[in-house]
PDB file of N, CA and C in Angstrom:
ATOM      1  N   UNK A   1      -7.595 -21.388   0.213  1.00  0.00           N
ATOM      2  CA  UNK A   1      -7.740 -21.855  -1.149  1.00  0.00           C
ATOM      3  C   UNK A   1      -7.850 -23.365  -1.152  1.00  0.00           C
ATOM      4  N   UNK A   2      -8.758 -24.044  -2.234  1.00  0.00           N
ATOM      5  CA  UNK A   2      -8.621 -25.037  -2.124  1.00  0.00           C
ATOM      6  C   UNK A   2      -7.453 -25.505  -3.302  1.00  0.00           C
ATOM      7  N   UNK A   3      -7.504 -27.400  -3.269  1.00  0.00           N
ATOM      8  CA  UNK A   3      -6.923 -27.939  -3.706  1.00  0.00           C
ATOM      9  C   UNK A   3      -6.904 -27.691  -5.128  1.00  0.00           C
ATOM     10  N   UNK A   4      -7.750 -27.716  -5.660  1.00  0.00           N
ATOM     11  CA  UNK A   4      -8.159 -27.438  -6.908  1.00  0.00           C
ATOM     12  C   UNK A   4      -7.727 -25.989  -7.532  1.00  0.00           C
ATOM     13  N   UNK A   5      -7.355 -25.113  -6.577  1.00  0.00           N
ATOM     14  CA  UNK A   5      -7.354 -23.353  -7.200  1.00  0.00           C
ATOM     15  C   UNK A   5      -5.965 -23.693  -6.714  1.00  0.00           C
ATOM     16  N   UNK A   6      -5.063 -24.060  -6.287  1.00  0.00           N
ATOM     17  CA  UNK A   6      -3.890 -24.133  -6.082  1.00  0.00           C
ATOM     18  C   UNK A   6      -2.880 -25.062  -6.866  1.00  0.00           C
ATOM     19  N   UNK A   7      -3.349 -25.610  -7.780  1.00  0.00           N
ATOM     20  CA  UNK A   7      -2.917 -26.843  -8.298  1.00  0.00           C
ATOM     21  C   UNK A   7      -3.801 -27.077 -10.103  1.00  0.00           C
ATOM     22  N   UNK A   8      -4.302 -26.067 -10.182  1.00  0.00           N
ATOM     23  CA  UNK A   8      -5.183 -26.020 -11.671  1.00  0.00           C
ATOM     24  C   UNK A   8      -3.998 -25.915 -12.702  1.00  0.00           C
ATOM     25  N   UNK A   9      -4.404 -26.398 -13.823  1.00  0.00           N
ATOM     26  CA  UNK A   9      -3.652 -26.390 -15.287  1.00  0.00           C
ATOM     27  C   UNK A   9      -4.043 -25.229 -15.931  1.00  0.00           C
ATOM     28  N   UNK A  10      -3.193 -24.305 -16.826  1.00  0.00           N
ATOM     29  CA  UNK A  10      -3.482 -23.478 -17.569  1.00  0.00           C
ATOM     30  C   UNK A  10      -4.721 -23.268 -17.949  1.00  0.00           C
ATOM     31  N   UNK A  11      -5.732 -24.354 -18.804  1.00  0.00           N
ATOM     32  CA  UNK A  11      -7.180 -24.153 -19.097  1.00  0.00           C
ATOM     33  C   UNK A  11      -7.792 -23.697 -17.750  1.00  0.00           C
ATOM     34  N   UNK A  12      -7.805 -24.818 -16.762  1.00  0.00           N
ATOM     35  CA  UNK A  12      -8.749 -24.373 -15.462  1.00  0.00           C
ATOM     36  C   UNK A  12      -8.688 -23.198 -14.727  1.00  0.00           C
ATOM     37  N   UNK A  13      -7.002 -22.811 -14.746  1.00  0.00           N
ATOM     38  CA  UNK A  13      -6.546 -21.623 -14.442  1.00  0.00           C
ATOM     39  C   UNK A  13      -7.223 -20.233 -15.087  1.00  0.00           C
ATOM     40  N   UNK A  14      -7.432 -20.298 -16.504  1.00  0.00           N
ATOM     41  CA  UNK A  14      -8.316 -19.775 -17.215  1.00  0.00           C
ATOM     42  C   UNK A  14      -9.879 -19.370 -16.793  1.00  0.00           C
ATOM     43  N   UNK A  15     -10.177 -20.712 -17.098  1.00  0.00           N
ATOM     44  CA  UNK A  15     -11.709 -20.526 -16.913  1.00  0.00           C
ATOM     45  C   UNK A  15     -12.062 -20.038 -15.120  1.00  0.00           C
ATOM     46  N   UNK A  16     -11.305 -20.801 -14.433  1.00  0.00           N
ATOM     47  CA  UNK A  16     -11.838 -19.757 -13.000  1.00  0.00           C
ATOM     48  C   UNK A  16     -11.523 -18.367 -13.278  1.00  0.00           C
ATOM     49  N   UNK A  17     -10.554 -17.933 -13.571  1.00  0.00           N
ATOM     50  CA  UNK A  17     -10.050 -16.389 -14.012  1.00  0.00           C
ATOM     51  C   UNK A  17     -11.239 -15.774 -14.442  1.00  0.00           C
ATOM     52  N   UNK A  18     -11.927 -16.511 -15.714  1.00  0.00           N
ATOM     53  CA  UNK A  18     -12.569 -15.278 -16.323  1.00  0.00           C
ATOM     54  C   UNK A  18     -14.003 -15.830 -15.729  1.00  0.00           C
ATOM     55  N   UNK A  19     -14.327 -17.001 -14.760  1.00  0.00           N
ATOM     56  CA  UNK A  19     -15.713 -16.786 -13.971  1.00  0.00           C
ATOM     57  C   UNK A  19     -15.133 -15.576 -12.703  1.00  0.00           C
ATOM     58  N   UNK A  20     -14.359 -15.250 -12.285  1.00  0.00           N
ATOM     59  CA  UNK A  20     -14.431 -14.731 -11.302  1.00  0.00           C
ATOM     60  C   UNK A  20     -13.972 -13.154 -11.208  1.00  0.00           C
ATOM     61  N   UNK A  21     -13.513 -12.959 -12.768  1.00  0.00           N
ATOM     62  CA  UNK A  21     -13.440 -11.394 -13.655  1.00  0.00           C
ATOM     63  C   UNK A  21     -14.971 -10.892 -13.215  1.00  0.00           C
ATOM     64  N   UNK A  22     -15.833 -11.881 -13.830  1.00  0.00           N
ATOM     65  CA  UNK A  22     -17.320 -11.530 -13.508  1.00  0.00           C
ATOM     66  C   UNK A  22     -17.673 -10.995 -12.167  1.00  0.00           C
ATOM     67  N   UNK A  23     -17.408 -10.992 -11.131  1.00  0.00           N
ATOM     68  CA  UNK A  23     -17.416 -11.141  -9.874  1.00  0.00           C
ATOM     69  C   UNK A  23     -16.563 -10.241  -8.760  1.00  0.00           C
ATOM     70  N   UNK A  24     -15.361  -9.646  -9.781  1.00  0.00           N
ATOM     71  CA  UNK A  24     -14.211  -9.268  -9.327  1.00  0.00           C
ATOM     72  C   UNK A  24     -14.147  -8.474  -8.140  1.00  0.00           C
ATOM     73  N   UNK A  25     -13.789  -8.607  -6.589  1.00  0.00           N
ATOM     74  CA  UNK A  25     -14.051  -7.678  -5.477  1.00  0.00           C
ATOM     75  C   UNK A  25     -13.413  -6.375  -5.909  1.00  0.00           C
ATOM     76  N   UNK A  26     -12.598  -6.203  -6.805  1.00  0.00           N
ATOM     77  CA  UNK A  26     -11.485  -5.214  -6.926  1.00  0.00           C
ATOM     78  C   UNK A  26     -12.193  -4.001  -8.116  1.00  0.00           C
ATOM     79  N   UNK A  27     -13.332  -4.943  -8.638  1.00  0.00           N
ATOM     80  CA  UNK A  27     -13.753  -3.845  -9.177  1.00  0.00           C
ATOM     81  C   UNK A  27     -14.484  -2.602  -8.890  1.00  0.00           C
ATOM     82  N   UNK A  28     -14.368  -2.629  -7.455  1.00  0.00           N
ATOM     83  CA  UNK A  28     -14.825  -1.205  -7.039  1.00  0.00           C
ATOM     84  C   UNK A  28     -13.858  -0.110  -6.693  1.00  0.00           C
ATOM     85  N   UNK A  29     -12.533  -0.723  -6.617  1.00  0.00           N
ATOM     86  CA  UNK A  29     -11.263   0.104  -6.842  1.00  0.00           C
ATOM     87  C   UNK A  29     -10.963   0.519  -8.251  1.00  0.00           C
ATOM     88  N   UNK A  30     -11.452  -0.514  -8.974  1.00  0.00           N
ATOM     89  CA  UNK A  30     -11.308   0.625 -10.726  1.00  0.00           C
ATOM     90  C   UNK A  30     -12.255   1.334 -10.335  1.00  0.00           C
ATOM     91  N   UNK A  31     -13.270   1.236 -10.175  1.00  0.00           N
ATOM     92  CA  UNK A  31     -14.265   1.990 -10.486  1.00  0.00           C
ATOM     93  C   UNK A  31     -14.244   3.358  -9.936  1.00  0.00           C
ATOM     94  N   UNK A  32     -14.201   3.397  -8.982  1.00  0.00           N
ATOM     95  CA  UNK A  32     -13.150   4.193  -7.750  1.00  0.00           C
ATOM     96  C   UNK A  32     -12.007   5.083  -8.629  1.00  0.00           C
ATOM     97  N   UNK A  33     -11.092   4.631  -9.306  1.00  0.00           N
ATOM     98  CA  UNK A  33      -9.825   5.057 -10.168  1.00  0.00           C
ATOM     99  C   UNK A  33     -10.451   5.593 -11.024  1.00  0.00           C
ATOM    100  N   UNK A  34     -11.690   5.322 -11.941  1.00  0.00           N
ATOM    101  CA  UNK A  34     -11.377   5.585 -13.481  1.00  0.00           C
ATOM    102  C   UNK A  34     -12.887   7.149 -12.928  1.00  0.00           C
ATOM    103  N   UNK A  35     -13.316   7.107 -12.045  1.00  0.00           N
ATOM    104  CA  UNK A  35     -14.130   8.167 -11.335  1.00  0.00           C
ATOM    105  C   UNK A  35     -13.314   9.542 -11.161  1.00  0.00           C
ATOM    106  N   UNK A  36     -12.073   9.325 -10.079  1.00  0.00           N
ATOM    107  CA  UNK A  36     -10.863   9.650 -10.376  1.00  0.00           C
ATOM    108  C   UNK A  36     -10.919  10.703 -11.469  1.00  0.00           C
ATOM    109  N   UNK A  37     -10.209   9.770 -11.973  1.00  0.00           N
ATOM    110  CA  UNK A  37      -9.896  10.458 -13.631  1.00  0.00           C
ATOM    111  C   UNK A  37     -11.153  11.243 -14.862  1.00  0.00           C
ATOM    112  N   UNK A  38     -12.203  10.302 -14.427  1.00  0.00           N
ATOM    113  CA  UNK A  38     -13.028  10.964 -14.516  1.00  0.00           C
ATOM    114  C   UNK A  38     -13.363  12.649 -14.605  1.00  0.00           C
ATOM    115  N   UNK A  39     -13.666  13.107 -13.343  1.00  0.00           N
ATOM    116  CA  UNK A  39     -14.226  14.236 -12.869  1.00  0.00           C
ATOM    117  C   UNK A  39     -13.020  14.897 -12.499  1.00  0.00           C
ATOM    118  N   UNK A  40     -11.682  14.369 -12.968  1.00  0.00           N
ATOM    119  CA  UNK A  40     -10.362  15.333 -12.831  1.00  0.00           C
ATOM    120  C   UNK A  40     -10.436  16.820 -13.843  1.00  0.00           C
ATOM    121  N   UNK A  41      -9.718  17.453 -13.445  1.00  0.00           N
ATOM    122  CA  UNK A  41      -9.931  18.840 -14.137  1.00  0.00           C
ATOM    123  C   UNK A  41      -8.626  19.056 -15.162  1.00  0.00           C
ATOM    124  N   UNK A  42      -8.688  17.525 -16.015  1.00  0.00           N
ATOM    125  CA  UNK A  42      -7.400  17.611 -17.009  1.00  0.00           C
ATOM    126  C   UNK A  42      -7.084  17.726 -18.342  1.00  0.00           C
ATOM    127  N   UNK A  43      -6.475  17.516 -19.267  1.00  0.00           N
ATOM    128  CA  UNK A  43      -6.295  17.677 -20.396  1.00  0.00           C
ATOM    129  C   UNK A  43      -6.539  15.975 -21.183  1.00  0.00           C
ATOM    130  N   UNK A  44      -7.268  15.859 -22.093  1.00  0.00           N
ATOM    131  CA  UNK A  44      -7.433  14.601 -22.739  1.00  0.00           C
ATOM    132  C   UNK A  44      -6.608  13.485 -22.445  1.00  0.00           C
ATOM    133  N   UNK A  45      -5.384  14.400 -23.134  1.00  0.00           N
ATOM    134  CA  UNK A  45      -4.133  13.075 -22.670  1.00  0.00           C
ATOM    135  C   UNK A  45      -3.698  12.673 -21.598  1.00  0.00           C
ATOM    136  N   UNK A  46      -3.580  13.577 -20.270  1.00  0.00           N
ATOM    137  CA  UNK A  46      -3.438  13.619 -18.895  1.00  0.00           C
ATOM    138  C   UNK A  46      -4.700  12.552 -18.674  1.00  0.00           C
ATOM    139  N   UNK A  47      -5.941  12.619 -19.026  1.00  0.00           N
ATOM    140  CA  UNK A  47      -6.986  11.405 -18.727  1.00  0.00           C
ATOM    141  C   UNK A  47      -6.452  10.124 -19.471  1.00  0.00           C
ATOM    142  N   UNK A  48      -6.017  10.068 -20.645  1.00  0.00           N
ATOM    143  CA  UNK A  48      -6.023   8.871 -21.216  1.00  0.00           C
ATOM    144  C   UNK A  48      -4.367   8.620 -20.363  1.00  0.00           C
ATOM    145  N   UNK A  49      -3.390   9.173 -20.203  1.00  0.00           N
ATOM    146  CA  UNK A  49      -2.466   8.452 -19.178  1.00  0.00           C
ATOM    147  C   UNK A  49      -2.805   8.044 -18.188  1.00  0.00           C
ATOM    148  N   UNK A  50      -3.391   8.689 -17.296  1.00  0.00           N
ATOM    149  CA  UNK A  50      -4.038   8.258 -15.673  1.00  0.00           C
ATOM    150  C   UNK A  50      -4.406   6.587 -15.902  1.00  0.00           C
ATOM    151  N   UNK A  51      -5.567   6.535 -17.397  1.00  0.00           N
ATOM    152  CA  UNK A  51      -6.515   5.662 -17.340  1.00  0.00           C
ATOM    153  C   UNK A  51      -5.343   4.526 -17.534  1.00  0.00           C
ATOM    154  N   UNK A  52      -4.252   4.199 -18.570  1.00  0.00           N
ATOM    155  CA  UNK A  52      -3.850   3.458 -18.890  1.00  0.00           C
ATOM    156  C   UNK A  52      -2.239   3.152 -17.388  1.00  0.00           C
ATOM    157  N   UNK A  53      -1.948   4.394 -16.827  1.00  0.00           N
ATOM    158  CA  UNK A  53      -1.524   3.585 -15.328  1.00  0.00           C
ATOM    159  C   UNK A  53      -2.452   3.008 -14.495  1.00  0.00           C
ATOM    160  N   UNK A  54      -3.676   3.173 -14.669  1.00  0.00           N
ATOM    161  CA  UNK A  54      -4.040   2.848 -13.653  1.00  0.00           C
ATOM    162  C   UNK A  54      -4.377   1.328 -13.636  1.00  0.00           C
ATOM    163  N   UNK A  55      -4.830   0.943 -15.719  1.00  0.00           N
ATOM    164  CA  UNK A  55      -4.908  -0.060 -15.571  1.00  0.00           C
ATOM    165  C   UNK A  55      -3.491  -1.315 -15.970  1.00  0.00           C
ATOM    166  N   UNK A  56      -1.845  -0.409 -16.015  1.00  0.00           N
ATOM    167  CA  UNK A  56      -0.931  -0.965 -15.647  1.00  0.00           C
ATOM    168  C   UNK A  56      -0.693  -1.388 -14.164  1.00  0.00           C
ATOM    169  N   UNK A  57      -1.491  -0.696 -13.412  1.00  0.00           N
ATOM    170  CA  UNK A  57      -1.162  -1.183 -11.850  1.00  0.00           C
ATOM    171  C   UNK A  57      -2.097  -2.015 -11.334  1.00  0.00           C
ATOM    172  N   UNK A  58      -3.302  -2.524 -12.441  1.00  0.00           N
ATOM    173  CA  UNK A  58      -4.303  -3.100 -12.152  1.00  0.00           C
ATOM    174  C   UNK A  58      -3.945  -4.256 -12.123  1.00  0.00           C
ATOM    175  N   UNK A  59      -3.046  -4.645 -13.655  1.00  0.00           N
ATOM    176  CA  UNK A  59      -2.825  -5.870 -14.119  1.00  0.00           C
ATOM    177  C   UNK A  59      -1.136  -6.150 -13.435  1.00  0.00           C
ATOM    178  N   UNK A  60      -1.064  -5.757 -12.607  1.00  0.00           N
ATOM    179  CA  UNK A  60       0.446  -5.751 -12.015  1.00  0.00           C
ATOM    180  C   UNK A  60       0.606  -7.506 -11.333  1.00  0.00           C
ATOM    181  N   UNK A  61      -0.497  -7.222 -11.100  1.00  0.00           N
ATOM    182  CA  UNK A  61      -0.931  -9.129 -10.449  1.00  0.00           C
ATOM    183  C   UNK A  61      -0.442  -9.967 -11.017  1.00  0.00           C
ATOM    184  N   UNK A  62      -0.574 -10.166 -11.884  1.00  0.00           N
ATOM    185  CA  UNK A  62      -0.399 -11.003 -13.206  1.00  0.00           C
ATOM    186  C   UNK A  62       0.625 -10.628 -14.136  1.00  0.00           C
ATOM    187  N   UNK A  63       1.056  -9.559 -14.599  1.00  0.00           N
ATOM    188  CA  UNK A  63       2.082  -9.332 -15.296  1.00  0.00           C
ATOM    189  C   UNK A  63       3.401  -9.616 -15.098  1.00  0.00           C
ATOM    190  N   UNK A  64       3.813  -9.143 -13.757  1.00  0.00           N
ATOM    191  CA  UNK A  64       4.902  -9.742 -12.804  1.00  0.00           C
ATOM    192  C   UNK A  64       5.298 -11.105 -12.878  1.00  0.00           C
ATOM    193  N   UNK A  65       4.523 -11.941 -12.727  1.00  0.00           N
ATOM    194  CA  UNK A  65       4.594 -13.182 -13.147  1.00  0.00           C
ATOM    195  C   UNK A  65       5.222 -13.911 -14.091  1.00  0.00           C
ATOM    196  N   UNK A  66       4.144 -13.231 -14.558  1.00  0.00           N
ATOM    197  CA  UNK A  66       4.251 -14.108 -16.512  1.00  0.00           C
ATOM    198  C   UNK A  66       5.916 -13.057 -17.209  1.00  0.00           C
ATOM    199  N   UNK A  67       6.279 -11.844 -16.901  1.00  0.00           N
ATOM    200  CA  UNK A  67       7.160 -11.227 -16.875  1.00  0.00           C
ATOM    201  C   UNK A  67       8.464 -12.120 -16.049  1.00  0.00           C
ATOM    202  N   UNK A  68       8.510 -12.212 -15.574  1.00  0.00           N
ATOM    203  CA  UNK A  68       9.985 -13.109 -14.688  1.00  0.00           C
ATOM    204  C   UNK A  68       9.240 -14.319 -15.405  1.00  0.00           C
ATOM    205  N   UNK A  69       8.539 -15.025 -15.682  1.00  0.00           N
ATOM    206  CA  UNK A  69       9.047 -16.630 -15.923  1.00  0.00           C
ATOM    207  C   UNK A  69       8.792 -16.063 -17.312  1.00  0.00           C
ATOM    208  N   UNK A  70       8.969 -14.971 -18.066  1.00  0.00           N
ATOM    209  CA  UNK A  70       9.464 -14.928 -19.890  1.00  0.00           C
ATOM    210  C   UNK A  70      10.710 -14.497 -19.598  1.00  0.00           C
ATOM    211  N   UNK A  71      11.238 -13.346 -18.802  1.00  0.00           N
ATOM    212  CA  UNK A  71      12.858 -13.686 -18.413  1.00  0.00           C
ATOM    213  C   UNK A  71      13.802 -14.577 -17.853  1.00  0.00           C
ATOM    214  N   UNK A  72      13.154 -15.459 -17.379  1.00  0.00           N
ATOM    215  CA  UNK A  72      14.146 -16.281 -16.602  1.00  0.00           C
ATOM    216  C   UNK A  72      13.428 -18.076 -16.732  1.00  0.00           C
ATOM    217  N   UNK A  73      12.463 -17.988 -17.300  1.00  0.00           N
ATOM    218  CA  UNK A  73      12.044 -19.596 -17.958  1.00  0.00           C
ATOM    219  C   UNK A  73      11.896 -20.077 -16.415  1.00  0.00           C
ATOM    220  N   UNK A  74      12.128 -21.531 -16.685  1.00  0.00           N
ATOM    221  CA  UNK A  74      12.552 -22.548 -15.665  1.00  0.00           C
ATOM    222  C   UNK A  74      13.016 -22.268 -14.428  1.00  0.00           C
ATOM    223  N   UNK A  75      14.020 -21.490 -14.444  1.00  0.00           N
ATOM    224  CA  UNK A  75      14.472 -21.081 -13.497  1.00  0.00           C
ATOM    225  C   UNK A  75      13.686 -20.076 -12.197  1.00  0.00           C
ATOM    226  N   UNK A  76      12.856 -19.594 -13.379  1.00  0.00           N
ATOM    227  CA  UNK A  76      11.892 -18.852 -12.045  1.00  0.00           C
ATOM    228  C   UNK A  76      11.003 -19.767 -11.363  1.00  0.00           C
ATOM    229  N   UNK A  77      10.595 -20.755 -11.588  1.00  0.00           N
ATOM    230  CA  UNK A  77       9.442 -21.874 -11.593  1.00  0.00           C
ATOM    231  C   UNK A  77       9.671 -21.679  -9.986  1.00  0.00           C
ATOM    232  N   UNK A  78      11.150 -21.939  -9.314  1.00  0.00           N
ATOM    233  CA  UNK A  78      10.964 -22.191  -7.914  1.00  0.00           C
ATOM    234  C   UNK A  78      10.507 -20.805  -6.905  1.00  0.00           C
ATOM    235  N   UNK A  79      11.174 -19.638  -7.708  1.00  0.00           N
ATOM    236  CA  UNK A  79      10.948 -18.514  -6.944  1.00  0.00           C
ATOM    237  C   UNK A  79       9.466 -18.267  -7.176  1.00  0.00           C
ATOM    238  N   UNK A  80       8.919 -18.633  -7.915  1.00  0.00           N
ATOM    239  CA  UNK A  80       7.366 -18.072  -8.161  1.00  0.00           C
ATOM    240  C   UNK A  80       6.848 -18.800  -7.192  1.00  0.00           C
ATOM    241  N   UNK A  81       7.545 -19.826  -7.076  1.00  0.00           N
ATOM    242  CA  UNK A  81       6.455 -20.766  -6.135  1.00  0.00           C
ATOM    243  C   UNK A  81       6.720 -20.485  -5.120  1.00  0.00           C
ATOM    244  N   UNK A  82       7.597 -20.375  -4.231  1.00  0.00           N
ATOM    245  CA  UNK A  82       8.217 -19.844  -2.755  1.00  0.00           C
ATOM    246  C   UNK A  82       7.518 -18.536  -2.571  1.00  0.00           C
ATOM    247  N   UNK A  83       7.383 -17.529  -3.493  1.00  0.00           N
ATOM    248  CA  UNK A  83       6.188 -16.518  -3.458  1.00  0.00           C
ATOM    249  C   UNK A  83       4.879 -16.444  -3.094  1.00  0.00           C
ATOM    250  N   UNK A  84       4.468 -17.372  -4.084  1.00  0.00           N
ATOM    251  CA  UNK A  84       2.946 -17.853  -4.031  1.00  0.00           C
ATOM    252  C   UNK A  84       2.732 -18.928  -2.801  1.00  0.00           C
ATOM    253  N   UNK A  85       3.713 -19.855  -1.859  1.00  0.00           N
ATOM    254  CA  UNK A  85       3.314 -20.041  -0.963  1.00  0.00           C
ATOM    255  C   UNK A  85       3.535 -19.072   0.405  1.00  0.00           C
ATOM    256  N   UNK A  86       4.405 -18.219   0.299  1.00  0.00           N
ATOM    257  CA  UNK A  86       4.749 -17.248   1.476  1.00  0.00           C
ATOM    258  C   UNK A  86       3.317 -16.268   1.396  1.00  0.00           C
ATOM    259  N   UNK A  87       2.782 -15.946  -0.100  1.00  0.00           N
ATOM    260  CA  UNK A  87       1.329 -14.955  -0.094  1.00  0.00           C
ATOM    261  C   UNK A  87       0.420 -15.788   0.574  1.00  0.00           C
ATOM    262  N   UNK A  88       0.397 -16.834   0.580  1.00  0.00           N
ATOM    263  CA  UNK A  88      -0.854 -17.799   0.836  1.00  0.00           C
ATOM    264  C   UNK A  88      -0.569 -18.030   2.462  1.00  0.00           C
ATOM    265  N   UNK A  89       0.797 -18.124   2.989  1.00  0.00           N
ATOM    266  CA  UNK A  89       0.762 -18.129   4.407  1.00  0.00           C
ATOM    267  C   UNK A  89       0.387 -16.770   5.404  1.00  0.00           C
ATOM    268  N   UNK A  90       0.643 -15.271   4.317  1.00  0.00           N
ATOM    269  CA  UNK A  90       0.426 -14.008   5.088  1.00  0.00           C
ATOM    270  C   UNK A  90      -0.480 -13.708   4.119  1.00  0.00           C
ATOM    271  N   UNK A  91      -1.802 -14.519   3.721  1.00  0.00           N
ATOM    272  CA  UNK A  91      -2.705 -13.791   3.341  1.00  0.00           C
ATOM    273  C   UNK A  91      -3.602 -12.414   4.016  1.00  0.00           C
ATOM    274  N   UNK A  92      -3.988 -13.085   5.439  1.00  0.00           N
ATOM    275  CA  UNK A  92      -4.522 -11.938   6.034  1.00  0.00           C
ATOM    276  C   UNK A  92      -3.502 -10.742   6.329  1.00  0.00           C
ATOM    277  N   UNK A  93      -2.554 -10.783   6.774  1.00  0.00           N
ATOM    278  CA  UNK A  93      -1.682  -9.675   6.954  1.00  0.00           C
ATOM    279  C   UNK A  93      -1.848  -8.549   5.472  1.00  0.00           C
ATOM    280  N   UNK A  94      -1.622  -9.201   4.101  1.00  0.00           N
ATOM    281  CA  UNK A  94      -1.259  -8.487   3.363  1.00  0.00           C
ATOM    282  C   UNK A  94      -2.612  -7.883   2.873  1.00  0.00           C
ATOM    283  N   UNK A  95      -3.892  -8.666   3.314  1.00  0.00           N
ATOM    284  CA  UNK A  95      -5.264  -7.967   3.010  1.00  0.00           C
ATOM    285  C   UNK A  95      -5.338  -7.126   3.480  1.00  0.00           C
ATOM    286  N   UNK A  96      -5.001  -6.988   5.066  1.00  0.00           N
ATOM    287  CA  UNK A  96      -5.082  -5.946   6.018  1.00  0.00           C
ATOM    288  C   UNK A  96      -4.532  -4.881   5.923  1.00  0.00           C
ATOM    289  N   UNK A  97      -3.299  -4.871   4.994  1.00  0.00           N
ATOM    290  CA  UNK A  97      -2.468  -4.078   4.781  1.00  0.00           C
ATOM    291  C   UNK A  97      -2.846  -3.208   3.646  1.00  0.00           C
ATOM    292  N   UNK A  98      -3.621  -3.908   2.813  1.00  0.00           N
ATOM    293  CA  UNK A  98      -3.846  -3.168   1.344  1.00  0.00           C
ATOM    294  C   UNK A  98      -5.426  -2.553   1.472  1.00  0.00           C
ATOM    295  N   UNK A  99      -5.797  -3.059   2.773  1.00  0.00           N
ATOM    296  CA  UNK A  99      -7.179  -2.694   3.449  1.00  0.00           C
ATOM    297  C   UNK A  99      -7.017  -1.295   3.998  1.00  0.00           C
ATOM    298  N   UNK A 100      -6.108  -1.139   4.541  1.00  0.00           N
ATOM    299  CA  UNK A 100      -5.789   0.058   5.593  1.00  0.00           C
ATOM    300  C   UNK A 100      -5.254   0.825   4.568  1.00  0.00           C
ATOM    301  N   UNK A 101      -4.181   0.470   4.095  1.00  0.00           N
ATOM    302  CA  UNK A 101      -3.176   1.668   3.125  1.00  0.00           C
ATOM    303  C   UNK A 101      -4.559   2.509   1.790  1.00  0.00           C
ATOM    304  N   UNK A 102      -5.073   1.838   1.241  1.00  0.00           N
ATOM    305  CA  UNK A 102      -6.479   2.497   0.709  1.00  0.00           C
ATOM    306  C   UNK A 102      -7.005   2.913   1.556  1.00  0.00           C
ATOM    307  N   UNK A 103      -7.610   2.533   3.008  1.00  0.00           N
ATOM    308  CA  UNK A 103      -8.489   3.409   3.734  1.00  0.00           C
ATOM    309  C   UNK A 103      -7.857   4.993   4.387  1.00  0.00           C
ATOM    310  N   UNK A 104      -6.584   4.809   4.735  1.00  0.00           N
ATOM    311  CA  UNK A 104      -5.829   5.800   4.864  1.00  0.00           C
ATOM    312  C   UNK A 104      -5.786   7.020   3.383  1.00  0.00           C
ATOM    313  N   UNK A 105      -5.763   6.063   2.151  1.00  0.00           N
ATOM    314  CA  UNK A 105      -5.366   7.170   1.153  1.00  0.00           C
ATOM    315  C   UNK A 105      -6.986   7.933   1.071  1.00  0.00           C
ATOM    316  N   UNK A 106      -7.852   6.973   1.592  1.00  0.00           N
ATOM    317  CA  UNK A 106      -9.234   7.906   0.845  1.00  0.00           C
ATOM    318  C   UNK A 106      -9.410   8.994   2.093  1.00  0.00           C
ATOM    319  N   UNK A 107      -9.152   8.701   3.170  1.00  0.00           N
ATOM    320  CA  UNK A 107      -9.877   9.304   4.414  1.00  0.00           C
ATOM    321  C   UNK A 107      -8.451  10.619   4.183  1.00  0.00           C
ATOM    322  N   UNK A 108      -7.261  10.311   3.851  1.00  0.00           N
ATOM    323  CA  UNK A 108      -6.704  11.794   3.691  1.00  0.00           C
ATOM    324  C   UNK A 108      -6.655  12.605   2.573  1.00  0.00           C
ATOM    325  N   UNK A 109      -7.177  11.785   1.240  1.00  0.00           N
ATOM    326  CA  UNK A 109      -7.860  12.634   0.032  1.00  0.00           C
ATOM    327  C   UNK A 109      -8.846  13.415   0.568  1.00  0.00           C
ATOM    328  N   UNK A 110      -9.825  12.799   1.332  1.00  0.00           N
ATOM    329  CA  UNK A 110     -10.991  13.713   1.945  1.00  0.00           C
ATOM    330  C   UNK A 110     -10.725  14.913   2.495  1.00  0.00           C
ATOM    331  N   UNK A 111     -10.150  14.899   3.297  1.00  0.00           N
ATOM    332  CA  UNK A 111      -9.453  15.269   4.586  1.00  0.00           C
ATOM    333  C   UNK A 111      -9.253  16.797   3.859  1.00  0.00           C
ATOM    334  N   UNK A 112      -8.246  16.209   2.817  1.00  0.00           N
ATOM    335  CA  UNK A 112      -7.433  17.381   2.049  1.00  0.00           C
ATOM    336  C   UNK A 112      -8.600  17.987   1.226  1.00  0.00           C
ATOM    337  N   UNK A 113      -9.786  17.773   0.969  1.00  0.00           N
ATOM    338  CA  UNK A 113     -10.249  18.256   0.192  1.00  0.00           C
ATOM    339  C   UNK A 113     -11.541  19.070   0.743  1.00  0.00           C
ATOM    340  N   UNK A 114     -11.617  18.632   2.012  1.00  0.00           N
ATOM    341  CA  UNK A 114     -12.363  19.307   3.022  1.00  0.00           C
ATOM    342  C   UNK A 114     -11.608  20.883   3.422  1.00  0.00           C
ATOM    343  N   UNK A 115     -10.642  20.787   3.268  1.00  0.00           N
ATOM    344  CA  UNK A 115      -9.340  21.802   3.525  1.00  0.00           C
ATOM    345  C   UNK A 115      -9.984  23.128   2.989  1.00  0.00           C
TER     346      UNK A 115
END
């Protein structure tokens, strides 16, 4: 990351956010999810729950956050940050990790459905 994405003010923080919503790598995991739910063999509401966990676990990124520093103010300021630099030191580890743990869940959805 650069200097600038690590160190932005609320507005800038913003506006990269919603240039890069446009762009989002992750949106092929909704897309992926709401397919899912999609072509599931369920009842209306069973779809409209799926849809709305799925996009509670979407926004988990961000909610977490802004959630502890509305409970704890100020005081979270340091733990958020000791966070956000420990993610930024095991970035690749935790890509790799969320790389594999999805590749594992699709290849044994298959698996099972090959069954």
């Amino acid at each position: 990351m650069d200097a600038a994405t690590l160190h932005a003010k609320p507005r800038g923080a913003f506006i990269m956010g919603a240039a890069l919503s446009i762009v989002n790598p992750n949106l092929a995991i909704m897309i992926s999810g709401t397919t899912v739910i999609a072509v599931a063999d369920t009842t209306p509401g069973t779809a409209v729950f799926g849809t709305v966990l799925l996009l509670l676990a979407a926004g988990l990124d961000f909610l977490v956050p802004i959630g502890v520093y509305l409970a704890f103010g100020d005081r979270a300021k340091s733990a958020l940050s000791a966070v956000k630099e420990w993610m930024i030191a095991h970035e690749r580890p935790l890509t790799l990790t969320v790389f594999f743990g999805f590749g594992a869940l699709f290849v044994v959805r298959n698996v099972v459905a090959l069954i």
